[in-house]
Protein backbone atom coordinates (compact mmCIF):
# COMPACT_ATOMS: atom_id res chain seq x y z
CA UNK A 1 0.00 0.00 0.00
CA UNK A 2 1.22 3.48 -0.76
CA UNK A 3 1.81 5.77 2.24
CA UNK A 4 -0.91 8.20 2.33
CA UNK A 5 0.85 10.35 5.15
CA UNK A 6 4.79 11.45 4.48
CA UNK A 7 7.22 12.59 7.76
CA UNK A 8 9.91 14.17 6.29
CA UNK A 9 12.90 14.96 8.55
CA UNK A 10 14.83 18.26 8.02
CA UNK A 11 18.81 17.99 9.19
CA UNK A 12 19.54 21.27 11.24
CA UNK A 13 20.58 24.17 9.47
CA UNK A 14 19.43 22.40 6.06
CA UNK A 15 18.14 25.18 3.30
CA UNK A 16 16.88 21.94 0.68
CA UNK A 17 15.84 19.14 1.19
CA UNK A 18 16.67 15.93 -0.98
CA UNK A 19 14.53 15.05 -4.72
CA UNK A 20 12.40 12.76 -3.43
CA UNK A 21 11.87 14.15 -0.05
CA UNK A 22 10.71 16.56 -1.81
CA UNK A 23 8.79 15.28 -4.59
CA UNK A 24 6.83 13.45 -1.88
CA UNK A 25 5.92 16.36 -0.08
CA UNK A 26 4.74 18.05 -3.39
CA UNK A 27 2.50 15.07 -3.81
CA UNK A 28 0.78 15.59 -0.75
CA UNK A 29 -2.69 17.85 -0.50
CA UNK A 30 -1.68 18.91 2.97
CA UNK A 31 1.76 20.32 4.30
CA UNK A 32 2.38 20.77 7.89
CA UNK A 33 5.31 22.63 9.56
CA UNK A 34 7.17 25.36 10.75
CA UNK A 35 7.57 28.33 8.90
CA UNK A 36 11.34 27.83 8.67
CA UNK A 37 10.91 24.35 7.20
CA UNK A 38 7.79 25.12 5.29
CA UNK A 39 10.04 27.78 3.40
CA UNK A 40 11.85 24.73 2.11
CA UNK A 41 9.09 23.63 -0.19
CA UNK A 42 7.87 27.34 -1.33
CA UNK A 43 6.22 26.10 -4.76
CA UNK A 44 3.88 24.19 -2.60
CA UNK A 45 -0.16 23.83 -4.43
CA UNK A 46 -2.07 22.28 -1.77
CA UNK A 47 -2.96 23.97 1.58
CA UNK A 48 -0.43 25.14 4.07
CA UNK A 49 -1.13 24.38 8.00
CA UNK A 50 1.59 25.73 9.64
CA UNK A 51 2.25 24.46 13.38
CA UNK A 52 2.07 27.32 15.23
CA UNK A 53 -1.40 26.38 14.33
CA UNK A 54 -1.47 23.92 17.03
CA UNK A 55 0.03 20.17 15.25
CA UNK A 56 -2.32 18.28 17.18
CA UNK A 57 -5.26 19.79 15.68
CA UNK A 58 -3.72 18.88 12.42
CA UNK A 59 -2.99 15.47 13.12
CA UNK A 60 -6.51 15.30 14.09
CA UNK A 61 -7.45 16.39 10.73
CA UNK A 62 -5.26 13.92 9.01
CA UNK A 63 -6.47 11.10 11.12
CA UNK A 64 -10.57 12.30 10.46
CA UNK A 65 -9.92 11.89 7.00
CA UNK A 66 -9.00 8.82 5.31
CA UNK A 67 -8.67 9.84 1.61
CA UNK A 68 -6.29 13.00 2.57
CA UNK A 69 -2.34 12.98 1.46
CA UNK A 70 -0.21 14.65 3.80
CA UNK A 71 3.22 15.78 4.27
CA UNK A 72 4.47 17.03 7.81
CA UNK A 73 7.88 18.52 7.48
CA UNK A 74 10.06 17.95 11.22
CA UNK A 75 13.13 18.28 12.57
CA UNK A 76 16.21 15.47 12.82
CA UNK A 77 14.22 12.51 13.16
CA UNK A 78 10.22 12.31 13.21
CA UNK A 79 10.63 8.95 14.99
CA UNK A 80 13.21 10.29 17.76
CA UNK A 81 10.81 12.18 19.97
CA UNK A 82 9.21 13.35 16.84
CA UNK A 83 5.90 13.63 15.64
CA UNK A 84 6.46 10.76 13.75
CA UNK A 85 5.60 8.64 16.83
CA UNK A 86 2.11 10.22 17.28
CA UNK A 87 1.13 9.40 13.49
CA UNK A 88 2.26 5.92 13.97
CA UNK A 89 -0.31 5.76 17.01
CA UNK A 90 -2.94 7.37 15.38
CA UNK A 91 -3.16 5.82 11.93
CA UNK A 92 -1.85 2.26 10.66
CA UNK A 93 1.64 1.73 10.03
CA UNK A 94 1.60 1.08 6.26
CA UNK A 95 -0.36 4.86 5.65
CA UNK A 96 2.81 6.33 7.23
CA UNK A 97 6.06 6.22 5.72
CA UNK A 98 9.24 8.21 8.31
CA UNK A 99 11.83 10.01 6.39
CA UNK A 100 14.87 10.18 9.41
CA UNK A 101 17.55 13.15 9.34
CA UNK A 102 20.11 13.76 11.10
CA UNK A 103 19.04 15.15 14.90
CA UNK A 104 20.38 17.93 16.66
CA UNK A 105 21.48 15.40 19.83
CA UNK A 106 23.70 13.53 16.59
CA UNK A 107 25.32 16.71 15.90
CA UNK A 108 25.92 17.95 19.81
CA UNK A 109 27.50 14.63 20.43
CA UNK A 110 29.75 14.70 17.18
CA UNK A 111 30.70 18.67 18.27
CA UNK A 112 31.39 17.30 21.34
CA UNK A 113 33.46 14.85 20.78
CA UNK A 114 31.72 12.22 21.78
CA UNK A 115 30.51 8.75 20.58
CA UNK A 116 26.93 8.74 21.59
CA UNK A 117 26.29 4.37 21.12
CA UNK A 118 25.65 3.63 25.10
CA UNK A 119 23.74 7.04 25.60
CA UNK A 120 20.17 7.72 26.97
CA UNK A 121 18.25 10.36 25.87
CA UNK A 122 15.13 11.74 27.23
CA UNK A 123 12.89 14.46 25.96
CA UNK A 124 11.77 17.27 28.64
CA UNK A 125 9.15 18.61 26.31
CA UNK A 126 5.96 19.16 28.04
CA UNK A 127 7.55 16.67 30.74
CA UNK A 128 8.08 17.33 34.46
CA UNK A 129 11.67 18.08 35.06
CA UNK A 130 11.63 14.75 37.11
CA UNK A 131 11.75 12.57 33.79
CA UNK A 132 15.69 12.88 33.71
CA UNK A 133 16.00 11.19 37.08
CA UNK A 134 15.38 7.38 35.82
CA UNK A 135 18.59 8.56 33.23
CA UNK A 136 20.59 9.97 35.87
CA UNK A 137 23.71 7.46 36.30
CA UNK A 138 24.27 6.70 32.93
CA UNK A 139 27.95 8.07 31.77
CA UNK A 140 26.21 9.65 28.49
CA UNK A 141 22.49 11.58 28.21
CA UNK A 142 21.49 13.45 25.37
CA UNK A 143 18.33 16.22 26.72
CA UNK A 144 15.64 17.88 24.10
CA UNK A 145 14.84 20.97 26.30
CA UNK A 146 12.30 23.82 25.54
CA UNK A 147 11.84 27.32 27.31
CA UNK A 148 10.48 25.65 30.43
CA UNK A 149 13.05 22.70 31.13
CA UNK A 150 16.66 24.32 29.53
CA UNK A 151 20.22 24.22 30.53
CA UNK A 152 19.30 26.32 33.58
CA UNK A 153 17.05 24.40 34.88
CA UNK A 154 18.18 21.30 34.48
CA UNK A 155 21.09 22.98 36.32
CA UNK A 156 19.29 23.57 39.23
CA UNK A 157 18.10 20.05 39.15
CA UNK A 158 21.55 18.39 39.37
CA UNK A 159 22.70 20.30 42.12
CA UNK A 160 19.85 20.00 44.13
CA UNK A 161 19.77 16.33 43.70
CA UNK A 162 23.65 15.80 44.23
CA UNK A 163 24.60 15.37 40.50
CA UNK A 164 27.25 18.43 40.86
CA UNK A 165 29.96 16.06 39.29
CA UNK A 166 28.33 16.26 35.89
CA UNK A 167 29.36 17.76 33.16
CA UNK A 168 27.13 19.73 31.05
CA UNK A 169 27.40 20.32 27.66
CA UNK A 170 24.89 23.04 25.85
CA UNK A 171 24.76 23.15 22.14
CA UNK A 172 22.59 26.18 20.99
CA UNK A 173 22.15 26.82 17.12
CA UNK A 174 23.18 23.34 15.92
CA UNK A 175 23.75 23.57 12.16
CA UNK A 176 23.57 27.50 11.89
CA UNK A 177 26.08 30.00 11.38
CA UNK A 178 25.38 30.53 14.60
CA UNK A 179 26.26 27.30 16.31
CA UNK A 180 27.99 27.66 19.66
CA UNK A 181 29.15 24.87 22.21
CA UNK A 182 29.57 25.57 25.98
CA UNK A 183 30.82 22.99 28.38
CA UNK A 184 31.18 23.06 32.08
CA UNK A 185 30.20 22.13 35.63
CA UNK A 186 26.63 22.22 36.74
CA UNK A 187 27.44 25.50 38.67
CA UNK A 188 28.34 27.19 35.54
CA UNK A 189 25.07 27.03 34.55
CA UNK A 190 22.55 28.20 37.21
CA UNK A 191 21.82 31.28 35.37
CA UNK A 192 22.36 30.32 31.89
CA UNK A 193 20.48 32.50 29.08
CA UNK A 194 20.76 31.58 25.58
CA UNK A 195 19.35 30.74 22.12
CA UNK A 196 15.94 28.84 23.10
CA UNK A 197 17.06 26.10 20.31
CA UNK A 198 19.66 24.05 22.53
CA UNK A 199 19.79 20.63 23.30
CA UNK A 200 21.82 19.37 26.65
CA UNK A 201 24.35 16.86 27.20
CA UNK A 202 25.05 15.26 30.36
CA UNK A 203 28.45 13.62 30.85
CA UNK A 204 29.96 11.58 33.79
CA UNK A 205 32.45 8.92 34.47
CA UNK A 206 32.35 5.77 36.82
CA UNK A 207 29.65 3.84 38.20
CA UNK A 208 26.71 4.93 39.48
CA UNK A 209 27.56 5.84 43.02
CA UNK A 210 23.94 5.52 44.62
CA UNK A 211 22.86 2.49 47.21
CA UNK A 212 20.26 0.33 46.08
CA UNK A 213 18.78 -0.91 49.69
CA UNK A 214 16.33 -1.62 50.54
CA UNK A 215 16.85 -1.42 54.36
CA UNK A 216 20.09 1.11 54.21
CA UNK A 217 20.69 2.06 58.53
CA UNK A 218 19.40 5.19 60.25
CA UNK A 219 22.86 6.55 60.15
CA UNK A 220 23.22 6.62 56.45
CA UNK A 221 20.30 9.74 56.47
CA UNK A 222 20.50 12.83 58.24
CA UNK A 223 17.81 13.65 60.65
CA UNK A 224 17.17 14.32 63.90
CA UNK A 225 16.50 12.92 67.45
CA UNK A 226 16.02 9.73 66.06
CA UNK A 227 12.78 10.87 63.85
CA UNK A 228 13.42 8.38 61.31
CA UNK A 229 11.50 4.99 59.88
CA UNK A 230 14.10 2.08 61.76
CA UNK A 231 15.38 0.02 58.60
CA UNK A 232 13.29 -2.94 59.42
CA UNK A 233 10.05 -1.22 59.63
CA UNK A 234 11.31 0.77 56.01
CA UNK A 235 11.68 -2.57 54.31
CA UNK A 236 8.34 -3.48 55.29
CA UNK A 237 7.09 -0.22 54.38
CA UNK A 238 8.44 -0.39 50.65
CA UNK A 239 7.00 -4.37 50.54
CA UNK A 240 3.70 -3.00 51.57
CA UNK A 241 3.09 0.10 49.16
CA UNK A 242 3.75 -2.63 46.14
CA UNK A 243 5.80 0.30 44.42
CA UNK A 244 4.85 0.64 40.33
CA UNK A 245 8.46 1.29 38.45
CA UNK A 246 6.94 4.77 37.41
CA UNK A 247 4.47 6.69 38.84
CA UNK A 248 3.74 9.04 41.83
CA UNK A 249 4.18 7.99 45.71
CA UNK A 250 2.83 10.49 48.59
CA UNK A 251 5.28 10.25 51.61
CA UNK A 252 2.89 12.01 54.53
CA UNK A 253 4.74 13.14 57.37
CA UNK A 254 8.14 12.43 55.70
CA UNK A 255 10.46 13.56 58.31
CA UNK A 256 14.09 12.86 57.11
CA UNK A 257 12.48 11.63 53.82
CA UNK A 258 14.08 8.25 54.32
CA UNK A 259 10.90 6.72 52.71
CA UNK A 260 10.76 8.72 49.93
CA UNK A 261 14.56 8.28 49.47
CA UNK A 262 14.80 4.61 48.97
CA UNK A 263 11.44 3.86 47.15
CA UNK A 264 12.83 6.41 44.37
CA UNK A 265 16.44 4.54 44.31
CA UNK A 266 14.48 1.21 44.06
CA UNK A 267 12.24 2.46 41.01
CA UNK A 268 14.45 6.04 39.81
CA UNK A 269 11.33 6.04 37.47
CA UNK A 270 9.43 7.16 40.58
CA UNK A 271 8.53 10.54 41.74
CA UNK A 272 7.99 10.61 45.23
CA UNK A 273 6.37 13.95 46.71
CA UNK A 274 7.72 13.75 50.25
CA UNK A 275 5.15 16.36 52.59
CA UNK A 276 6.92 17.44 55.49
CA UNK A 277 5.69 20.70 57.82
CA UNK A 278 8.78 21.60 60.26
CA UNK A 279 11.77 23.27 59.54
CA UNK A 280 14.61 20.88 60.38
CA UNK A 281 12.86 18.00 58.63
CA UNK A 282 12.70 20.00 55.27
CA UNK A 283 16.49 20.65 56.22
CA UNK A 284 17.15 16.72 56.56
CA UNK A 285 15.09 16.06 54.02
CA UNK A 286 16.74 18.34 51.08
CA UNK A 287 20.06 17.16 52.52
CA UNK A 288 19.10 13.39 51.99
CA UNK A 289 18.03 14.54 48.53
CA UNK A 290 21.42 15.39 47.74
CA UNK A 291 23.47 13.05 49.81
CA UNK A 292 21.62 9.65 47.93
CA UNK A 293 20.99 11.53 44.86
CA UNK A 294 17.75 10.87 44.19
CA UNK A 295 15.98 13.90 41.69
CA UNK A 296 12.80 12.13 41.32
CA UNK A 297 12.36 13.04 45.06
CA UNK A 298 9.93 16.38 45.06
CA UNK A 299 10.49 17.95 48.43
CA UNK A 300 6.95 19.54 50.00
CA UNK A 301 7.01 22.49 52.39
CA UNK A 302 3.68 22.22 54.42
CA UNK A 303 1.20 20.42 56.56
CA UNK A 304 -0.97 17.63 55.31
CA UNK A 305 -3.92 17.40 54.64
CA UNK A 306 -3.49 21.08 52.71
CA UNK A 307 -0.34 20.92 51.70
CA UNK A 308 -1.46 18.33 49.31
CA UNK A 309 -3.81 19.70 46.93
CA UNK A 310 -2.75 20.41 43.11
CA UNK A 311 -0.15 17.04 43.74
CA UNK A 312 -0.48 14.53 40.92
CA UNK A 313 -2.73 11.62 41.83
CA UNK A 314 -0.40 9.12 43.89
CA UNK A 315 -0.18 5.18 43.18
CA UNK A 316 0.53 4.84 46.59
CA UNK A 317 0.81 6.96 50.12
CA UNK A 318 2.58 6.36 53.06
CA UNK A 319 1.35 8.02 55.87
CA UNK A 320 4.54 8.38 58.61
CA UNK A 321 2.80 11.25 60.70
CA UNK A 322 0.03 13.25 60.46
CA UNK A 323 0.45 16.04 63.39
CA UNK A 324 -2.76 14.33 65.27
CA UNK A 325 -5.36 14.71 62.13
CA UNK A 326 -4.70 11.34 60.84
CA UNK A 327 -8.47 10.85 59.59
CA UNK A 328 -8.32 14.13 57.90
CA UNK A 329 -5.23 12.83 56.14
CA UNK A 330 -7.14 9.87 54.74
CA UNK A 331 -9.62 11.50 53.56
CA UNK A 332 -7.71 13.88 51.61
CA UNK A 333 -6.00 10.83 50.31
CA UNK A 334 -8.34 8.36 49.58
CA UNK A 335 -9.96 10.55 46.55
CA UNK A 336 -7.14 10.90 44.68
CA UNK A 337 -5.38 7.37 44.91
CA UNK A 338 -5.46 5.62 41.78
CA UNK A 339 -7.37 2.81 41.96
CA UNK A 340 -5.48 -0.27 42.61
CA UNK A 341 -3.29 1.59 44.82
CA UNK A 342 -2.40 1.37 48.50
CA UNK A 343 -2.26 3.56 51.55
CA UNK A 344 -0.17 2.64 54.25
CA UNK A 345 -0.35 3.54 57.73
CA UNK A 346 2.72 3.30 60.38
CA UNK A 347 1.39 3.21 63.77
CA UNK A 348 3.41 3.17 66.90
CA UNK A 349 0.77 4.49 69.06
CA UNK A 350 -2.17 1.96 70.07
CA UNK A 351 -4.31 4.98 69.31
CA UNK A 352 -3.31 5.89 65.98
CA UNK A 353 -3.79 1.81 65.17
CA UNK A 354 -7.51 2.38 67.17
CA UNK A 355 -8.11 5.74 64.70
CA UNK A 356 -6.80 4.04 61.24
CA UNK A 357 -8.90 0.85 61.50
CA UNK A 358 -12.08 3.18 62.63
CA UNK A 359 -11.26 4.95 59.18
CA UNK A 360 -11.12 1.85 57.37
CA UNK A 361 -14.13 0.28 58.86
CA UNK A 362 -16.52 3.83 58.28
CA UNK A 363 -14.65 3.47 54.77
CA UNK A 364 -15.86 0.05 53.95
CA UNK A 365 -12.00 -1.09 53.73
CA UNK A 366 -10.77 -4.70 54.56
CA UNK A 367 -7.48 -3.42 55.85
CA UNK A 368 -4.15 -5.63 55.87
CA UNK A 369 -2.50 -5.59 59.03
CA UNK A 370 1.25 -6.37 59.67
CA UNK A 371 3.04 -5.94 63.05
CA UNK A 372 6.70 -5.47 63.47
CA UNK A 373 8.31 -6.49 66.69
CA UNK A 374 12.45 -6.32 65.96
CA UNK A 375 15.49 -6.35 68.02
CA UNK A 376 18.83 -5.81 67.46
CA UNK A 377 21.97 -6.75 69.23
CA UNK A 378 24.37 -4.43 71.49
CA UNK A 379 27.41 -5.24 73.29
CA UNK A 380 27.49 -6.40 76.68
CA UNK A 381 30.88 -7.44 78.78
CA UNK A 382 32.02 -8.67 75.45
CA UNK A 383 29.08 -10.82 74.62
CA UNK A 384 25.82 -9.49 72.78
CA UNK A 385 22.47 -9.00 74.03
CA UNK A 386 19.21 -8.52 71.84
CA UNK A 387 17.63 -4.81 72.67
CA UNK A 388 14.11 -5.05 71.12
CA UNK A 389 12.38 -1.49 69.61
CA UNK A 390 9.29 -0.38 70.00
CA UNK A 391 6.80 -2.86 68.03
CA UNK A 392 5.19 -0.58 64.66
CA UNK A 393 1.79 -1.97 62.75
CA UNK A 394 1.54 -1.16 59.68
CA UNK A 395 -1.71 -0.67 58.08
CA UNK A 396 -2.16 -1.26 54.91
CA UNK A 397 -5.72 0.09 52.98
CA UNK A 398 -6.26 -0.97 49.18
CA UNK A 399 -8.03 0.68 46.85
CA UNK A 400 -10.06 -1.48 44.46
CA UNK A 401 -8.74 -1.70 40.61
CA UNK A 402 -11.31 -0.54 38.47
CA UNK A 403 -13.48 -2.82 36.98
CA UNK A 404 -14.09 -2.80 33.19
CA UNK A 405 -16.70 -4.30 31.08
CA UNK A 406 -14.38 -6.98 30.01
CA UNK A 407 -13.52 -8.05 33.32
CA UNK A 408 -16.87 -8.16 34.37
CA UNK A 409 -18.83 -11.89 34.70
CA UNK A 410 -21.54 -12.60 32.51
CA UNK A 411 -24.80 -12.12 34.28
């Protein structure tokens, strides 16, 4: 079958593109791109949408109508974070034919000097800053920024998270006469201002210097007077939220943030929004941030239940304090967990166990219950005796997955 629907690729800087790019495009009753690359094609009959015109609406178009030819004219490669990718969802793959070009990554890693086989790329377009932190470790990443998410930011990102060993490379203008390369040490960047087209390259050596846990000892965090989740309870803890590799965790109450810390280093594809309301826990907990390097964890200055409205909708919550308004919490929570999720509920008070299972029973819950009675040993007169700490139950509440019409039983 011929391809009704033509993604041509335009190498940076290019002022032509090749014959039979271009004969395709000239083929097609609808031409969609930016003005810069729409200028390559100036002889064009058929109607003109350009994308400042909103793409989307133009993909919608294509897709609405089965009998129209189109050409959409892209930079580097449609399929590399391209629109290229959103054709291929929304029509079938023999209507669409990809014409790749060389990117502007391909070209910052050759001005670079760099081979760019083993690296990860990432695209921060419309994407939460956050997205970077599953690549973070790799020696090589390769960044598509816009005005939001650019060298500065990204910046900020790195040091905050304890990535200041990085180098960053910015290449603004790839292809023009105005090309320029700028290389240096997260800190160089902070208040970076530039050409909006750049694309970022991150560069490190050695392995990947984080822990893995789970379990890492109290003395690995900072924090204070002991306010901390004991390892053994934080194991169980991570066992009992039944983490997804990517999505959004609610640490209530996070204290030090020790939660929050090692559920993103088991799953860096997490983001984990870790609320806590005092001072020197938001000092701990910023600390920890940089100390296990872990950017996908989103620090929260405030007091549950307000401080989290506007938060994405969690796949899970751990609830480590709530300042004595513990239903309150739940019911802020409950709403907005995704369904199949889990909230989970440390209790070292009998009371707080007495007030979660009232919430659970009022809620119609079945709740999970798990108590955690460990000891460890100390020396005594050269021997070792066991000192037991205070017993924790966890709580665990589901949420329900939601049922379809396919998974229902026939009546």
């Amino acid at each position: 079958m011929t391809p009704r629907v033509h993604v041509i690729g335009v190498p940076p800087g290019a002022t032509e593109i090749t014959a039979d790019a271009r004969e395709a495009a000239l083929g097609a009753r609808f031409l969609v791109g930016a003005a810069r690359h729409l200028a390559l094609v100036p002889d064009f009959g058929g109607e003109v949408w350009p994308v400042e015109a909103r793409v989307l609406a133009a993909v919608d178009r294509v897709a609405a109508d089965p009998a129209l030819t189109a050409a959409f004219l892209a930079s580097g490669d449609p399929g590399f974070f391209g629109i290229g990718a959103t054709l291929l969802r929304r029509l079938p793959r023999d209507q669409v034919r990809l014409w790749p070009a060389v990117t502007s990554l391909q070209l910052a890693f050759a001005r670079a000097g760099e081979a760019w086989s083993e690296a990860r790329f990432a695209s921060l377009h419309g994407r939460p800053l956050e997205a970077l932190a599953p690549l973070l470790g790799a020696s090589k990443i390769g960044l598509l920024t816009d005005e939001t998410h650019g060298p500065a930011a990204v910046a900020r990102l790195l040091l905050a998270s304890g990535w200041d060993d990085i180098e960053i490379v910015v290449a603004e203008d790839v292809g023009l006469p105005s090309e320029r390369i700028t290389r240096g040490a997260p800190a160089d960047f902070m208040e970076w201002t530039g050409s909006a087209l750049n694309v970022v390259l991150l560069l490190r050596s050695g392995p990947d210097p984080r822990p893995l846990g789970p379990g890492l000892r109290e003395e690995a965090f900072s924090h204070g007077r002991g306010l901390i989740t004991k390892a053994e309870v934080r194991t169980s803890v991570l066992a009992q939220l039944r983490l997804p590799r990517e999505g959004v965790l609610w640490d209530v109450g996070a204290g030090s943030g020790s939660v929050a810390v090692e559920a993103c280093l088991l799953a860096p594809g997490l983001r984990a929004y870790a609320v806590e309301k005092t001072a020197e826990g938001q000092g701990h907990l910023a600390e920890n941030r940089r100390r296990f390097r872990v950017a996908g964890l989103v620090p929260v200055a405030g007091e549950a239940p307000e401080a989290l409205a506007g938060l994405p909708s969690p796949d899970a919550v751990f609830v480590g304090g709530s300042g004595g308004r513990l239903a309150e919490v739940l019911d802020a929570c409950w709403p907005q967990l995704r369904p199949g999720g889990a909230m989970v509920v440390a209790a070292v008070l009998v009371e707080t166990l007495a007030e979660a299972l009232a919430w659970g029973r009022a809620a119609g819950i079945d709740p999970d219950l798990t108590e955690i009675r460990a000891a460890r040993s100390r020396a005594v007169a050269g021997k070792h005796l066991m000192d037991p700490q205070n017993p924790v139950t966890l709580i665990r509440l589901p949420k329900p997955a939601e049922v379809t019409e396919d998974s229902r039983d026939d009546p």
